[in-house]
Protein backbone atom coordinates (compact mmCIF):
# COMPACT_ATOMS: atom_id res chain seq x y z
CA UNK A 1 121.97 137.45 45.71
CA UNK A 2 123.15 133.93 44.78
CA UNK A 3 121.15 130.62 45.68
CA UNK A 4 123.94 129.74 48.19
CA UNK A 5 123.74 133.35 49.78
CA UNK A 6 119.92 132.88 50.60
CA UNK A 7 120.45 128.67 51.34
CA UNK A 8 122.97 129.93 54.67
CA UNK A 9 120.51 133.02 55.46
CA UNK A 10 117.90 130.10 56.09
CA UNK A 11 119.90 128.35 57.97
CA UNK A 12 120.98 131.47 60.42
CA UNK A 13 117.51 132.66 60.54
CA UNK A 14 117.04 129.18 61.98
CA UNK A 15 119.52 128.82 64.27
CA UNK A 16 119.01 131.98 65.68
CA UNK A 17 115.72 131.74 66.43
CA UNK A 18 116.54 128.03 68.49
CA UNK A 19 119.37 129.33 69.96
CA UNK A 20 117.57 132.74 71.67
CA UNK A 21 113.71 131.35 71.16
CA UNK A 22 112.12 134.32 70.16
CA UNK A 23 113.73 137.87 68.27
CA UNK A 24 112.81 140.81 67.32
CA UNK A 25 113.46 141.59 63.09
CA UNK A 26 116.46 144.50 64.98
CA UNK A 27 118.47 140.93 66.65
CA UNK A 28 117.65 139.22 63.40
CA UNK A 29 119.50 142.03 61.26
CA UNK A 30 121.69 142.61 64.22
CA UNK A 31 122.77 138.78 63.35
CA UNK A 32 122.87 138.59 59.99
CA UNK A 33 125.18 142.13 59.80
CA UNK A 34 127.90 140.39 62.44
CA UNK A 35 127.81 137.47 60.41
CA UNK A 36 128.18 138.82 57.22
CA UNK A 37 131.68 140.48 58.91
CA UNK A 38 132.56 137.14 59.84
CA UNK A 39 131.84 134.90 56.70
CA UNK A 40 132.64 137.60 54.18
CA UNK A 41 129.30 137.54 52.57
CA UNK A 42 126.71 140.05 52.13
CA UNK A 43 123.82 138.54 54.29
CA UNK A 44 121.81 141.64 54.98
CA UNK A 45 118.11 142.05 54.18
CA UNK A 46 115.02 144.17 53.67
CA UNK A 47 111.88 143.71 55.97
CA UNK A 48 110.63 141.90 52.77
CA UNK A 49 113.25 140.08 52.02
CA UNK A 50 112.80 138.36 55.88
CA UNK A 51 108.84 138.29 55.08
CA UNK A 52 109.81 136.16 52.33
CA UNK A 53 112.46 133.96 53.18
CA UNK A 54 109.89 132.94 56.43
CA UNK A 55 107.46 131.90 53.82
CA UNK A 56 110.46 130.13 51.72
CA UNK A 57 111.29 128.48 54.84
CA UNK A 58 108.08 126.52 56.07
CA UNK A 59 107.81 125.04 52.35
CA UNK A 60 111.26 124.02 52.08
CA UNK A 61 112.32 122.78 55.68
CA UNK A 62 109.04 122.49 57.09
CA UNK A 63 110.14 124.80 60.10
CA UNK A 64 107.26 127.80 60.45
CA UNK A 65 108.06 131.04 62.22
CA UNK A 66 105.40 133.22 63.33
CA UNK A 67 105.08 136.65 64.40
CA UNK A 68 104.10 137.26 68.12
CA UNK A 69 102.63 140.76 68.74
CA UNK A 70 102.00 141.30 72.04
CA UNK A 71 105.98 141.12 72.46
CA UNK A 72 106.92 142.02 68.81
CA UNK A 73 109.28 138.84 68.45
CA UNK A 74 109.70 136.02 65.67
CA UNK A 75 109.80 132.99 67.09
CA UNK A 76 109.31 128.88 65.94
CA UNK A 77 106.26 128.23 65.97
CA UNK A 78 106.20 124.24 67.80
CA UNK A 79 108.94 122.76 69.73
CA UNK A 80 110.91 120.61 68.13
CA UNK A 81 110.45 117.38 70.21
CA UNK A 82 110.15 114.99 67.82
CA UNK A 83 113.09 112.68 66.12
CA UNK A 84 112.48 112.99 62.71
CA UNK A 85 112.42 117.51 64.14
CA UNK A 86 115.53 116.56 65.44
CA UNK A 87 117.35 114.99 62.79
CA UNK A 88 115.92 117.98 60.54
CA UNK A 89 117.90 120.20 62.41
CA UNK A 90 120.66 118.41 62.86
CA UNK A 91 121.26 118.22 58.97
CA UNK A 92 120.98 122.12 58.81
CA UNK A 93 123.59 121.98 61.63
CA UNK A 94 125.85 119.57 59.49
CA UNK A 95 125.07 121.53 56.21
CA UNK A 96 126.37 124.67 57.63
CA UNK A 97 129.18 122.53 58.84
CA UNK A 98 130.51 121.61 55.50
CA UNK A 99 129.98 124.59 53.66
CA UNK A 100 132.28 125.91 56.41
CA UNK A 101 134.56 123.08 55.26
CA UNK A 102 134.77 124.64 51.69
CA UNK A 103 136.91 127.35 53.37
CA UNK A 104 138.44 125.79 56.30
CA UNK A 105 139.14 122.29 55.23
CA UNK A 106 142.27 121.71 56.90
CA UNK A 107 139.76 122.33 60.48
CA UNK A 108 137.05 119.76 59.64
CA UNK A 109 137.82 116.38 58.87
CA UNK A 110 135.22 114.30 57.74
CA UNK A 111 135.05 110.02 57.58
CA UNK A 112 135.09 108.62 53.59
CA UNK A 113 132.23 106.51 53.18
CA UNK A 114 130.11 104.68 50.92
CA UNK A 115 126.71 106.30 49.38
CA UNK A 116 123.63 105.16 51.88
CA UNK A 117 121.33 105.59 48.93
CA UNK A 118 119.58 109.06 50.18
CA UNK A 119 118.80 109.84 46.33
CA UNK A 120 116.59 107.00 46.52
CA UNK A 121 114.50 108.68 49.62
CA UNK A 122 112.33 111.31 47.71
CA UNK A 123 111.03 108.65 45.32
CA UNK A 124 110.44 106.01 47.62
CA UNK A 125 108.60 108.05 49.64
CA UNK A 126 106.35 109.67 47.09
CA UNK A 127 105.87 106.07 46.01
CA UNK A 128 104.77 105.21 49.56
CA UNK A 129 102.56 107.37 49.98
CA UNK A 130 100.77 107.68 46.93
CA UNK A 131 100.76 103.62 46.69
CA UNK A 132 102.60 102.95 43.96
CA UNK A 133 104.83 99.89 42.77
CA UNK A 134 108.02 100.23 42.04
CA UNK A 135 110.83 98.49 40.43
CA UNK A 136 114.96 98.61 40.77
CA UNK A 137 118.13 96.45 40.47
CA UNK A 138 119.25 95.05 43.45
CA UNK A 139 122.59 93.46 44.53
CA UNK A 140 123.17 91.70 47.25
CA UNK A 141 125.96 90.38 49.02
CA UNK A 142 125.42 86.99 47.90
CA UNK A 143 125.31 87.13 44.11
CA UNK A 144 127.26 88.84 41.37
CA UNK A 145 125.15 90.26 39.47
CA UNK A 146 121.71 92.72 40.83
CA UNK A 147 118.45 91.13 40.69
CA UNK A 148 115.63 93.35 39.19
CA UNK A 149 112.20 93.56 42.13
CA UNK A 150 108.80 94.21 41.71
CA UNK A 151 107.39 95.73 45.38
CA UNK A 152 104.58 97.23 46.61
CA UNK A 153 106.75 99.57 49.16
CA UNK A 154 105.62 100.23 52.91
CA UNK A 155 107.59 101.98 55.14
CA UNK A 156 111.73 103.41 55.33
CA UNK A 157 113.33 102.64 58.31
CA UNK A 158 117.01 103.86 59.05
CA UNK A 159 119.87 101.85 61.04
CA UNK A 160 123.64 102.71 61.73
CA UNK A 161 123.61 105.44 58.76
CA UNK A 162 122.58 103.15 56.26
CA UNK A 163 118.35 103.75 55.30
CA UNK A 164 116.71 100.09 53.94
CA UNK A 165 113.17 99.78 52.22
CA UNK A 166 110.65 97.57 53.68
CA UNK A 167 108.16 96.58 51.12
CA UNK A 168 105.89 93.22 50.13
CA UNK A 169 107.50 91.34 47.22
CA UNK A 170 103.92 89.45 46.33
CA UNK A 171 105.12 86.59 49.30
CA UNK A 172 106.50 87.93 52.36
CA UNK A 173 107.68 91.49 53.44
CA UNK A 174 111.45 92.11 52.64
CA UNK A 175 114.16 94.27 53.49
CA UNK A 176 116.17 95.97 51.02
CA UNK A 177 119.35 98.31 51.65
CA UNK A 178 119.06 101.44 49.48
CA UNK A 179 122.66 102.26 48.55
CA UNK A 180 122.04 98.42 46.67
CA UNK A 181 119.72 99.51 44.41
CA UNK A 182 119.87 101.28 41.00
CA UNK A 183 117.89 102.06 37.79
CA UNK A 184 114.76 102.98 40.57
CA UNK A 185 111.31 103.21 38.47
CA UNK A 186 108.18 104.10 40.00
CA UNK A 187 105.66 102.99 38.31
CA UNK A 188 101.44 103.87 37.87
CA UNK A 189 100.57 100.63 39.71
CA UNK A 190 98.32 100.91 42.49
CA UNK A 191 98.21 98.72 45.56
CA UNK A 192 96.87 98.76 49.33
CA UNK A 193 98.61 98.77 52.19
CA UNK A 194 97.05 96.73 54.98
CA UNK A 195 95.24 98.55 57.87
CA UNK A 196 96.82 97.04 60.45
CA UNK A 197 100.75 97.67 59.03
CA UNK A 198 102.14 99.37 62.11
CA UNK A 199 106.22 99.23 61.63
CA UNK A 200 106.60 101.25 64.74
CA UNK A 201 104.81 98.59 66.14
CA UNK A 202 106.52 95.36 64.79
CA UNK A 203 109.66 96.77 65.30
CA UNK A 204 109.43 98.06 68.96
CA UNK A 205 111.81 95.38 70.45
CA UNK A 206 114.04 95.26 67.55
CA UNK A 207 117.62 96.48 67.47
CA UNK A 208 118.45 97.07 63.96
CA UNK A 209 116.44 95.70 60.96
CA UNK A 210 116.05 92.20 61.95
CA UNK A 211 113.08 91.04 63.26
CA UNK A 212 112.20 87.13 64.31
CA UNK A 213 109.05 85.68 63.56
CA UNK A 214 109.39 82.52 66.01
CA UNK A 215 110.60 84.13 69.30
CA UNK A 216 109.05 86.28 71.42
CA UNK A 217 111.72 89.24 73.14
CA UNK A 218 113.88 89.13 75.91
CA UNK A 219 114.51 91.34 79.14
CA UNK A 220 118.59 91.56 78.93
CA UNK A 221 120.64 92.88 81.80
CA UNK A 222 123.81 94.44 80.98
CA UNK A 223 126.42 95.81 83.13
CA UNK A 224 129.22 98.41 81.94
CA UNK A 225 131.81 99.74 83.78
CA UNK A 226 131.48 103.41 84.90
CA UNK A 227 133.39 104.89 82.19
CA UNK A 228 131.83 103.11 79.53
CA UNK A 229 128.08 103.88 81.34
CA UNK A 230 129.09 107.55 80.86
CA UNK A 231 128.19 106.65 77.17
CA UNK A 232 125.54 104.65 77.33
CA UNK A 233 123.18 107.24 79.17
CA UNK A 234 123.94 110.16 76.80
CA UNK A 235 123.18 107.38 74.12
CA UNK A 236 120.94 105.13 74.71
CA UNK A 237 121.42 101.53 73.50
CA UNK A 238 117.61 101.13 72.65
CA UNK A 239 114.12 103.35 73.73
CA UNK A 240 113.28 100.31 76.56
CA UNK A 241 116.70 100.92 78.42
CA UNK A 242 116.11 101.40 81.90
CA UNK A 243 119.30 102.26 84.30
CA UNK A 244 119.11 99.65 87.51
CA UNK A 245 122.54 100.85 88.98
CA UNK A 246 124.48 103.46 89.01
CA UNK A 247 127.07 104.38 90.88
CA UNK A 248 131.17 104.22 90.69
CA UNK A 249 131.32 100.55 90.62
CA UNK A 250 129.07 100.20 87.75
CA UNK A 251 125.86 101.10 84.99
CA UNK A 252 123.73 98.16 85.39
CA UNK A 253 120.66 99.00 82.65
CA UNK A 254 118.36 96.75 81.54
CA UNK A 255 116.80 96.11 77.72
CA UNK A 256 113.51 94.44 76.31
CA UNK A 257 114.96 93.53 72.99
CA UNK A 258 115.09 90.46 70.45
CA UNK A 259 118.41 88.02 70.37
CA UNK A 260 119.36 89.24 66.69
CA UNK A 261 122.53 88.70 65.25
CA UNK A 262 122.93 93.49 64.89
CA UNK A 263 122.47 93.20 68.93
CA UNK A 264 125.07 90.62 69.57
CA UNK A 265 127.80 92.68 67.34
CA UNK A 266 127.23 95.84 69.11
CA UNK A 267 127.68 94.21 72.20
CA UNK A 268 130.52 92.85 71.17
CA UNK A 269 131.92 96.28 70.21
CA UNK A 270 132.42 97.50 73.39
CA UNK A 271 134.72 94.49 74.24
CA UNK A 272 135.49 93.82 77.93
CA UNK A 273 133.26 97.38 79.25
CA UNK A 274 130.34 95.24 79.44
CA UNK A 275 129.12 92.28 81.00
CA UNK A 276 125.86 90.27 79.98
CA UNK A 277 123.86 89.01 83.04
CA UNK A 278 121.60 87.63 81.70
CA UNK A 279 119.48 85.99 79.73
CA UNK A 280 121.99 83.16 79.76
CA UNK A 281 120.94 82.47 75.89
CA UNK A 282 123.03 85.96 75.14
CA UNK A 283 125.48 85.08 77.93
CA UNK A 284 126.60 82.10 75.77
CA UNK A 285 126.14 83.71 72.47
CA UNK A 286 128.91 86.14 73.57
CA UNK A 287 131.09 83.65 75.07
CA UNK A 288 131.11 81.28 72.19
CA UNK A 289 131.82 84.18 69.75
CA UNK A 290 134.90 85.49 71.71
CA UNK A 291 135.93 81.81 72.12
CA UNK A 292 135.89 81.58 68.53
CA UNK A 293 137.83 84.48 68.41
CA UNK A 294 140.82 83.77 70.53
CA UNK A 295 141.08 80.38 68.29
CA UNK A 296 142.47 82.91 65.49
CA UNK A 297 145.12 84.00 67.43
């Protein structure tokens, strides 16, 4: 049985199990048999085989499945409550997705963008966590040529697909995009993260990867209109929103956030759907920046 065979019988096993909660090995091969018939590949397995690819699939996804005897049924073994859970699943979901799309392509349609520098994320974290420096080329927006950096790396934080690198650069801590680095070295360096490094912490009130040193964060009110507030409760602007109003006038929610430049653009993304009430420091950031606007037309 080939690699990708057993790579999609993970992922059914998986999906299976969060779709029904618990099964018996008879649903499981059940499964597996009517999906064989549907993806034209020969998906059936032993009691072994299953033994083993339960073992195979806590190491490599970190997803355990235990045995429950008093009711004879496989089942997950902790609810998956937790983002970084979530997000794990999700990219099974979105794997199964596109290998899907190797047969069906003219069904699934998929936006072209830039790498995000995920090869980077294995190394970076194995450098995190064992302590170690590392080095890498880095360009930036503002010069033509990449920079090489020496950091003592502390924490990965992701934002709008795109994953960025906090680490100390021997002044301050810094920010660094990974799809704008190369040539990534980790080296046998050892350094010490500070006890009290929470990035959870510092970056409770932050929308996106900006954080101000000099001001403290503000309650915003925003109002959408009801359409628009459809959106906003399935997803969430940021963990502090709170809905004030709703009903079929308007979703008034309010926000404990900084006044960073990622806030103001998202704001601005949803055009005339929302009003700012206040604080009247965003309420004539967003005035200003549409008056600017209309002077281009």
């Amino acid at each position: 049985m080939s690699q990708r065979q057993t790579t999609l019988r993970h992922n059914l096993i998986i999906n299976k199990l969060r779709r029904q909660k618990r099964a018996t090995f008879a649903e499981i091969c059940d499964y597996l048999d009517r999906e064989s018939d549907i993806r034209g590949e020969d998906l059936s397995i032993s009691k072994r085989t299953f033994t083993r690819d339960i073992n195979d699939i806590g190491e490599i996804y970190g997803i355990y499945i235990k045995y429950d005897f008093s009711t004879r049924n496989y089942l997950i073994e902790e609810e998956f409550d937790t983002e970084i859970d979530n997000r794990r699943l999700e990219a099974l979901d979105v794997f199964n997705a596109l290998k899907v799309k190797e047969r069906q392509a003219e069904h699934i349609f998929i936006d072209n963008r830039q790498a995000i520098g995920s090869e980077h994320l294995y190394g970076l974290l194995h450098a995190i966590n064992n302590r170690l420096q590392v080095t890498f080329d880095y360009q930036t927006y503002y010069h033509d040529e990449a920079v090489e950096r020496l950091v003592h790396p502390w924490a990965i934080k992701e934002f709008k697909y795109r994953w960025y690198l906090f680490a100390e650069n021997g002044e301050q801590i810094k920010c660094y995009g990974l799809d704008r680095m190369t040539n990534l070295q980790i080296l046998n360096s050892h350094f010490e993260i500070p006890a009290d490094f929470n990035l959870a912490e510092q970056f409770k009130y932050c929308f996106g990867i900006i954080r101000p040193d000099d001001e403290p964060p503000c309650e915003v009110i925003l109002s959408f209109d009801p359409f628009q507030g459809n959106y906003i409760k399935s997803l969430p602007l940021h963990h502090t929103q709170q809905i004030l109003v709703d009903n079929d006038d308007e979703l008034r929610i309010s926000l404990t956030v900084y006044l960073t430049h990622d806030f103001l653009m998202e704001l601005l993304s949803f055009g005339d759907t929302v009003k700012a009430i206040q604080p009247q420091e965003l309420i004539d950031g967003l005035k200003a920046t549409y008056q600017n606007a209309l002077k281009k037309y």
